[in-house]
Protein backbone atom coordinates (compact mmCIF):
# COMPACT_ATOMS: atom_id res chain seq x y z
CA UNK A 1 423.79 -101.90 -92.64
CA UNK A 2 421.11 -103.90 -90.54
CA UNK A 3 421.71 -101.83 -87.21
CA UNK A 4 418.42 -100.58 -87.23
CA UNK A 5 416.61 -103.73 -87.03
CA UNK A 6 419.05 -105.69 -84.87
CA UNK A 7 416.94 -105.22 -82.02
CA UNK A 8 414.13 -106.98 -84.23
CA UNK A 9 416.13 -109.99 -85.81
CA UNK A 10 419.65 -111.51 -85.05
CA UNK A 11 421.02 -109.93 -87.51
CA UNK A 12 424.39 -111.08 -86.66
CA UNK A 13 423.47 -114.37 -87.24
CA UNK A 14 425.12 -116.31 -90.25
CA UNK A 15 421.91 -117.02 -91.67
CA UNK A 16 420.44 -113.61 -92.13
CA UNK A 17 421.40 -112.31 -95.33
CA UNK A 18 420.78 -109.20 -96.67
CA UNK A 19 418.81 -109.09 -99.75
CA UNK A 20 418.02 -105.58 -100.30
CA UNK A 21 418.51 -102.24 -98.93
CA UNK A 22 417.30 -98.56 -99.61
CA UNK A 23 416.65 -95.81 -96.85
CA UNK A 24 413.35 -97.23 -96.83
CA UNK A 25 413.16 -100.73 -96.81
CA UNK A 26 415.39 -103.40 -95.80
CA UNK A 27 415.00 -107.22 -97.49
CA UNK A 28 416.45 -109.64 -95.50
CA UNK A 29 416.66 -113.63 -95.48
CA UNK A 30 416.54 -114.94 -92.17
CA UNK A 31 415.34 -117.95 -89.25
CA UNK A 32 411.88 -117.94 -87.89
CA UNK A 33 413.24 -117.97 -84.65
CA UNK A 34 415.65 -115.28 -85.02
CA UNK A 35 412.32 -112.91 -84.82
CA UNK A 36 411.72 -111.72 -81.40
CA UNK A 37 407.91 -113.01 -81.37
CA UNK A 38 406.99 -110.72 -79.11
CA UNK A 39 408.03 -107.89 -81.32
CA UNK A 40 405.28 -109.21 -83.69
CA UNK A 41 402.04 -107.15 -83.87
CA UNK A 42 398.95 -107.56 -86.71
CA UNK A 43 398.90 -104.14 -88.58
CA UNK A 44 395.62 -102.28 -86.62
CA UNK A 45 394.19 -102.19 -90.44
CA UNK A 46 394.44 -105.93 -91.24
CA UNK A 47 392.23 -108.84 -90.29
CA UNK A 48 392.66 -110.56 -87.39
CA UNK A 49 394.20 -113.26 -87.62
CA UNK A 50 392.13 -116.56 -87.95
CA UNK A 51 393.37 -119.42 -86.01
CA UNK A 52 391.65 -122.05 -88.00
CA UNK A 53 393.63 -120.99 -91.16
CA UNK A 54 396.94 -120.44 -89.15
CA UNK A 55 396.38 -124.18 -87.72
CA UNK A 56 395.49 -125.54 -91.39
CA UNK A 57 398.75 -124.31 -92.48
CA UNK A 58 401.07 -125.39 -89.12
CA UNK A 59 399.49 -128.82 -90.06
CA UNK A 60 400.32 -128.55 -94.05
CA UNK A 61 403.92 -127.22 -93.22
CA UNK A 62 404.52 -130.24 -91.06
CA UNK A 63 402.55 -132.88 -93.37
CA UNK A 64 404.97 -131.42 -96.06
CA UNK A 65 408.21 -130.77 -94.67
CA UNK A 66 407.94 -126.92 -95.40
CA UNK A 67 410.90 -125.16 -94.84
CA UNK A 68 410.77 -121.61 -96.51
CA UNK A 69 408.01 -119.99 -95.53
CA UNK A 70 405.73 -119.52 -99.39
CA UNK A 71 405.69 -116.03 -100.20
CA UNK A 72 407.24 -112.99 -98.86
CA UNK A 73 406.37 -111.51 -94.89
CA UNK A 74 405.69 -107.64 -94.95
CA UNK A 75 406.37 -105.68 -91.91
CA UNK A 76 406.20 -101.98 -91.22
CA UNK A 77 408.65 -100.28 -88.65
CA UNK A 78 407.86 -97.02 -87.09
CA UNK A 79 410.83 -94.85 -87.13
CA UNK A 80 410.26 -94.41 -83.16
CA UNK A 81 409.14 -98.14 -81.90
CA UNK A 82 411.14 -101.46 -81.93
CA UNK A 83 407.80 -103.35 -83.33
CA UNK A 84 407.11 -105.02 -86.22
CA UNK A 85 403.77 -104.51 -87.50
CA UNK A 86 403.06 -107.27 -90.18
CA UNK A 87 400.48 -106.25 -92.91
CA UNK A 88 400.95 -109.22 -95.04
CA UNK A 89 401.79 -112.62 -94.21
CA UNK A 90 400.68 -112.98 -90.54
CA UNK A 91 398.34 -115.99 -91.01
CA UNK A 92 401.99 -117.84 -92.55
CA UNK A 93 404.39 -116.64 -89.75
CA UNK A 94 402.20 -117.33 -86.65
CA UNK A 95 401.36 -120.76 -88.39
CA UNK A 96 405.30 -120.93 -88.64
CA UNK A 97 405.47 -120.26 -84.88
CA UNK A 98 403.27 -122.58 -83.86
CA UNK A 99 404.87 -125.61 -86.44
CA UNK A 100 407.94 -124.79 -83.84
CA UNK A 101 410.49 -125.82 -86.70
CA UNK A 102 413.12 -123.28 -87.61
CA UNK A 103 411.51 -122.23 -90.72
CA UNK A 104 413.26 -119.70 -93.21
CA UNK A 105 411.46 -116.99 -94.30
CA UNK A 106 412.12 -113.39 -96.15
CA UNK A 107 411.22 -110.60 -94.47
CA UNK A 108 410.26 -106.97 -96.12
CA UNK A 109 410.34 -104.32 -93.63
CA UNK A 110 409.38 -100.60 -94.65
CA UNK A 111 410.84 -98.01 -92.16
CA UNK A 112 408.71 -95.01 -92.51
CA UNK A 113 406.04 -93.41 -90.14
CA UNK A 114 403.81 -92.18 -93.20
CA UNK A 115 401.07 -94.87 -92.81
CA UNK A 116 399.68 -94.10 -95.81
CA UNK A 117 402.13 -96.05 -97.40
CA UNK A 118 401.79 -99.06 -95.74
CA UNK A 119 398.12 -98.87 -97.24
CA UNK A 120 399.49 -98.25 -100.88
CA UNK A 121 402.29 -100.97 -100.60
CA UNK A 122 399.04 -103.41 -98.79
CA UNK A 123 396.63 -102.35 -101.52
CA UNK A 124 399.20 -103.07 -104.57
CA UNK A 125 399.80 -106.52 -102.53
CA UNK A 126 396.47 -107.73 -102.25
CA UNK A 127 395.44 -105.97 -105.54
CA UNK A 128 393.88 -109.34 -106.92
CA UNK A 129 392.53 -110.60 -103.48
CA UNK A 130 389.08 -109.10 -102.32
CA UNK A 131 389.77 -107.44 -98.66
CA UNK A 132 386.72 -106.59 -97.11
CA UNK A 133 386.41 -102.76 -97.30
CA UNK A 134 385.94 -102.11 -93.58
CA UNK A 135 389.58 -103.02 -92.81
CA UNK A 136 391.02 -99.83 -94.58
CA UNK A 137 387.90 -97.24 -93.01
CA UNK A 138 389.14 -94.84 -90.66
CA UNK A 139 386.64 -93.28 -89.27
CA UNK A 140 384.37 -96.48 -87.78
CA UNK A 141 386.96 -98.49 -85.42
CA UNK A 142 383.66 -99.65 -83.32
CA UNK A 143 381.95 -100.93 -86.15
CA UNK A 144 385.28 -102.86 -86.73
CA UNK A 145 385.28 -104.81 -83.81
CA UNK A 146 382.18 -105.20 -83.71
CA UNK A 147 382.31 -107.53 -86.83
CA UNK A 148 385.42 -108.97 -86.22
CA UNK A 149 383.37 -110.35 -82.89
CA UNK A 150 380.08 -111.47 -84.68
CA UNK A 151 382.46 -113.38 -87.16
CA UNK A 152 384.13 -114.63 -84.19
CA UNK A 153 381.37 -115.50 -82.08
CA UNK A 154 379.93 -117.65 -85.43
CA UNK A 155 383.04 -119.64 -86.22
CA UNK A 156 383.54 -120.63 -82.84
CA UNK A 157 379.88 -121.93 -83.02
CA UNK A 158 380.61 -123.38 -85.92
CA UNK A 159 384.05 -124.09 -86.69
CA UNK A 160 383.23 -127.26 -88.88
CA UNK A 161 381.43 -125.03 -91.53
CA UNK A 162 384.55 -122.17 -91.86
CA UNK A 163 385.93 -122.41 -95.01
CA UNK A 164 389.18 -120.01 -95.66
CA UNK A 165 388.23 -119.72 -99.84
CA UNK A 166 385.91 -116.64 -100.55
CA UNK A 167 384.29 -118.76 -102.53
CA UNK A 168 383.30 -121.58 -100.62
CA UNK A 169 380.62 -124.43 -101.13
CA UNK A 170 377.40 -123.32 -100.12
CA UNK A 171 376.84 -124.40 -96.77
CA UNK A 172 379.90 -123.29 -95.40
CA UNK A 173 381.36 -119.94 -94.63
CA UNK A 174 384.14 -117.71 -95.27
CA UNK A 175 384.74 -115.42 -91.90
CA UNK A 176 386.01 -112.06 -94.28
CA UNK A 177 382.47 -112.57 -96.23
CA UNK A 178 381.37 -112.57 -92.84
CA UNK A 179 382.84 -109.67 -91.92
CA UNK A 180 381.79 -107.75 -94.88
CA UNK A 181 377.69 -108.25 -94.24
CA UNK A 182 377.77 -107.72 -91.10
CA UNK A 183 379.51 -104.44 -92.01
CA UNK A 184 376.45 -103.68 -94.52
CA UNK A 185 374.01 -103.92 -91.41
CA UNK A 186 372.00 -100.68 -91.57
CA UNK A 187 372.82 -101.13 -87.43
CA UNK A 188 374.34 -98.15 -84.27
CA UNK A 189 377.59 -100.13 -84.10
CA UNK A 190 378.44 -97.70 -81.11
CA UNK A 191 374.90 -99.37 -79.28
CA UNK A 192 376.11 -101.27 -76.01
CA UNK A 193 377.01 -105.23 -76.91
CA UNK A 194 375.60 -105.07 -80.19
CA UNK A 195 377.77 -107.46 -81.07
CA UNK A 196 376.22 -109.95 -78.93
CA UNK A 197 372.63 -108.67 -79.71
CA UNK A 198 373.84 -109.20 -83.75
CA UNK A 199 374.85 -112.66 -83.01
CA UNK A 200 371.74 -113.82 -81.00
CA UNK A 201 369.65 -112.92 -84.07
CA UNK A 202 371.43 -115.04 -86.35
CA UNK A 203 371.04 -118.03 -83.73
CA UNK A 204 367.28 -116.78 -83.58
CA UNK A 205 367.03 -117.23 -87.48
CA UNK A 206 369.18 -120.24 -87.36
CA UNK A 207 366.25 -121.75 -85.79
CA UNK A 208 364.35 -120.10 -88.34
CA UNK A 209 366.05 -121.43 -90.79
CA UNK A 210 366.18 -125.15 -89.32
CA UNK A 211 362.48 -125.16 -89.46
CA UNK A 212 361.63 -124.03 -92.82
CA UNK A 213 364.26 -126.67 -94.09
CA UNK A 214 361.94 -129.39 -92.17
CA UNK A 215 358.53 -128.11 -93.02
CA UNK A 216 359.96 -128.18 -96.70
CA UNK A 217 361.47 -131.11 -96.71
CA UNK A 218 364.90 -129.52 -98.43
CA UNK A 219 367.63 -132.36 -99.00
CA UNK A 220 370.91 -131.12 -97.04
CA UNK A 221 374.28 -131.76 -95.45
CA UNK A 222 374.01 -134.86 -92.99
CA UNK A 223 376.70 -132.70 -90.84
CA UNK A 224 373.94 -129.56 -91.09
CA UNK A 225 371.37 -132.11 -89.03
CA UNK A 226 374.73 -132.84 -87.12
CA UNK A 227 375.57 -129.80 -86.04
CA UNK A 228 372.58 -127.82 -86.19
CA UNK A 229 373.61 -125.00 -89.03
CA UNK A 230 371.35 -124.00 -91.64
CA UNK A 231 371.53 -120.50 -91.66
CA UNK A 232 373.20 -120.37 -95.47
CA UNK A 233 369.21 -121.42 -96.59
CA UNK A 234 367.76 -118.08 -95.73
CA UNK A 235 368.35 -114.96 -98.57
CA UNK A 236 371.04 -112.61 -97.64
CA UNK A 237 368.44 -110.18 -98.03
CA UNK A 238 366.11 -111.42 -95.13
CA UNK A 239 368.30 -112.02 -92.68
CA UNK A 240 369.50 -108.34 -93.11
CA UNK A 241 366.09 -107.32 -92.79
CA UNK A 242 365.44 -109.02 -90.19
CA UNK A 243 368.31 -108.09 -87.70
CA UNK A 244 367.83 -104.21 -88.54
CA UNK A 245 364.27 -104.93 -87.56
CA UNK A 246 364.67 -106.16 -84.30
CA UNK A 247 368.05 -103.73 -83.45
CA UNK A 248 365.34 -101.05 -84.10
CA UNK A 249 362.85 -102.15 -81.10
CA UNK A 250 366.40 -102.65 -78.81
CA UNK A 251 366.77 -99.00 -76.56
């Protein structure tokens, strides 16, 4: 009954239970630890993961004595592979991980190799939670990583000011709002380190930015002076401008 995913969980293991089972899809109740971690991948279409929310939620499990991981994990199983690619739930099972307690958790895996599926079952998921559109293109994989860096690249700057709502206060941000304007850059995404080019113009107007706060004399954030961040003053609109203007003069 769960011989195809032994190799994937203990399944032998009084504490996995099976919840449900079709030719498709196996439900199963089971220990953290009785997941091989290293047969854990990110589905290639989802974010990447963001260890500032996976460490907010370690912290919250252990502040709170969470036992059951919230929610349901949903993994995908290639017919022909022994990995489980996770394409919702990642951020709660690596935060699980790194909590080190032996969580519970229920596990969805769909056995198929029709990826088109997965994007169905992920869309009907996340139905009421805005993904940025970039994650689900297929034809762009540089300009993927190439925003997945820039976002990156700016919450390492600033990790202080990365807020995991997608509606956050107004002088923080949220990385996947991130992700989706750089993605509207009017930008070659195939150009050599772009990415880094992309992210010193946003430092350049940073400083932009800093200034016209000053010369105005705008009342902000004592951890903006602190830190040195007031990009979120400039119009969404100009600082698009602005990069596509100097990409253009870059050979």
């Amino acid at each position: 009954m769960l011989s195809r995913i032994k190799k994937l969980v203990k399944a032998d293991k009084k504490e996995t239970i099976l919840i449900y089972e079709n030719p498709e899809l196996r439900v199963i109740k089971c220990s953290v630890t009785d997941i091989d971690k290293h047969n854990i991948v990110n589905w290639s279409k989802n974010r990447q993961p963001d260890n500032v929310r996976i460490t907010d939620l370690s912290k919250y499990y252990a502040e709170n004595s969470v036992r059951l991981i919230p929610g349901v994990i949903y993994a995908w199983q290639r017919s022909n592979t022994d990995k489980l690619e996770i394409y919702d739930g990642i951020h709660r099972l690596l935060a699980a991980y790194e909590y080190g307690e032996n969580m519970t958790c229920i596990l969805s895996i769909r056995i198929t190799n029709d990826e088109s599926e997965i994007i169905k079952d992920f869309t009907c998921i996340n139905k009421s939670v805005s993904v940025p559109s970039i994650y689900l293109e297929e034809t762009n994989v540089f300009k993927k990583i190439v925003c997945q860096n820039v976002a990156e690249m700016l919450c390492k700057q600033y990790p202080t000011f990365v807020s995991p709502s997608r509606k956050p206060y107004v002088y923080n941000f949220n990385r996947d709002n991130l992700i989706e304007f750089i993605s509207s850059l009017d930008v070659d995404f195939c150009k050599p380190r772009i990415d880094k080019y992309i992210f010193n113009e946003l430092m350049g107007l940073n400083l932009y930015a800093e200034r016209f706060v000053e010369r105005n004399s705008i009342t902000h954030p004592k951890k903006c002076a602190y830190y040195k961040f007031y990009l979120f003053y400039l119009d969404k609109t100009l600082i698009k401008s602005k990069i596509e203007e100097a990409l253009t003069r870059i050979g």
